[in-house]
Protein backbone atom coordinates (compact mmCIF):
# COMPACT_ATOMS: atom_id res chain seq x y z
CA UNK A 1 64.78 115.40 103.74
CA UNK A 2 65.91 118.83 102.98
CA UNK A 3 69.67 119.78 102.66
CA UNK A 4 69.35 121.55 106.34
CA UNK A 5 67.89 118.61 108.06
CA UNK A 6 70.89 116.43 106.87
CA UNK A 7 73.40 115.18 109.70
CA UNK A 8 77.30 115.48 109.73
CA UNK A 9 76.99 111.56 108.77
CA UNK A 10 75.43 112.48 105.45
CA UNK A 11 78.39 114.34 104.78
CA UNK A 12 80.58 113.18 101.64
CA UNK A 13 84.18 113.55 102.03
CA UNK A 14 87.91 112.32 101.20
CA UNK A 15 89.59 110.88 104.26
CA UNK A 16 91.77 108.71 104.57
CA UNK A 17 90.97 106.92 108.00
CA UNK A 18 93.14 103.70 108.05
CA UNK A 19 96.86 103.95 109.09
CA UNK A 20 97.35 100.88 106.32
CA UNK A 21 95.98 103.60 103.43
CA UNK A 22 98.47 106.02 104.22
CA UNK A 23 101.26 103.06 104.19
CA UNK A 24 99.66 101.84 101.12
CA UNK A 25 99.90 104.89 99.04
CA UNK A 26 103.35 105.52 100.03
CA UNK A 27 104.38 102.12 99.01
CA UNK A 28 102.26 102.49 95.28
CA UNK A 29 104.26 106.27 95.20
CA UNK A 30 107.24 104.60 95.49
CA UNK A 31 107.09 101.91 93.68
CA UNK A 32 105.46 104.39 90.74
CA UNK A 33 108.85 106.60 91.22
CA UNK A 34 110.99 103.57 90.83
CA UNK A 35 109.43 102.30 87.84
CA UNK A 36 110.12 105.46 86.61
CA UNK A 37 113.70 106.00 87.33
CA UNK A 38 114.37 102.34 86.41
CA UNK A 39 112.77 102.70 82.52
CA UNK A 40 114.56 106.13 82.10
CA UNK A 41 118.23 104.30 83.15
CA UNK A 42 117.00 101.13 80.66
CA UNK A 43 115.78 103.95 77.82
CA UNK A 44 118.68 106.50 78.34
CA UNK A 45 121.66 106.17 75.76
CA UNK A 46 124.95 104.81 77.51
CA UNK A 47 127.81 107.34 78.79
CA UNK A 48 130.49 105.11 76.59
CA UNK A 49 128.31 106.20 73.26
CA UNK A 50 128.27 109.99 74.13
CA UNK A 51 130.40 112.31 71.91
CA UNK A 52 131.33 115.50 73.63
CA UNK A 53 131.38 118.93 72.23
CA UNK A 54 134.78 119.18 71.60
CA UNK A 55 134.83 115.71 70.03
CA UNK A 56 132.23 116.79 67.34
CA UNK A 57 133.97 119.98 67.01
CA UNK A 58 137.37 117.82 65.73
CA UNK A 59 135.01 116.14 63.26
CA UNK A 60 133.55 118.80 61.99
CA UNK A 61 136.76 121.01 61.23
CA UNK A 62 138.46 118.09 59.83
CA UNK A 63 135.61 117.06 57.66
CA UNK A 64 135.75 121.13 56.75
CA UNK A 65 139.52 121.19 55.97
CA UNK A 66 138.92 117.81 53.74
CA UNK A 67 136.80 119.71 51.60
């Protein structure tokens, strides 16, 4: 069979034809995005720890003026 001869059902291609396949993939997409958000809140250091600019400024000119 020659590559003229060959009928539109020969044809390899990505469809997606069920209705469940789209529903499936949005539910693996979402759960994949969740996962993701939930490990960076678990991995993330707390707000209570964080020590703002003008916090370690104060340090460091006191530590300065100690010297």
């Amino acid at each position: 069979m020659s590559i003229s001869e060959k009928t539109p059902e020969h044809k390899v291609g990505f469809r997606l034809s069920m209705p469940g396949e789209i529903g499936l993939l949005a539910l693996v997409a979402g759960g994949f995005l969740l996962l993701h958000v939930l490990a960076g809140t678990l991995m993330l250091p707390s707000g209570s720890n964080l020590v703002t600019p003008q916090e370690q400024a104060n340090v460091q000119a006191s530590v300065s003026s100690a010297d």
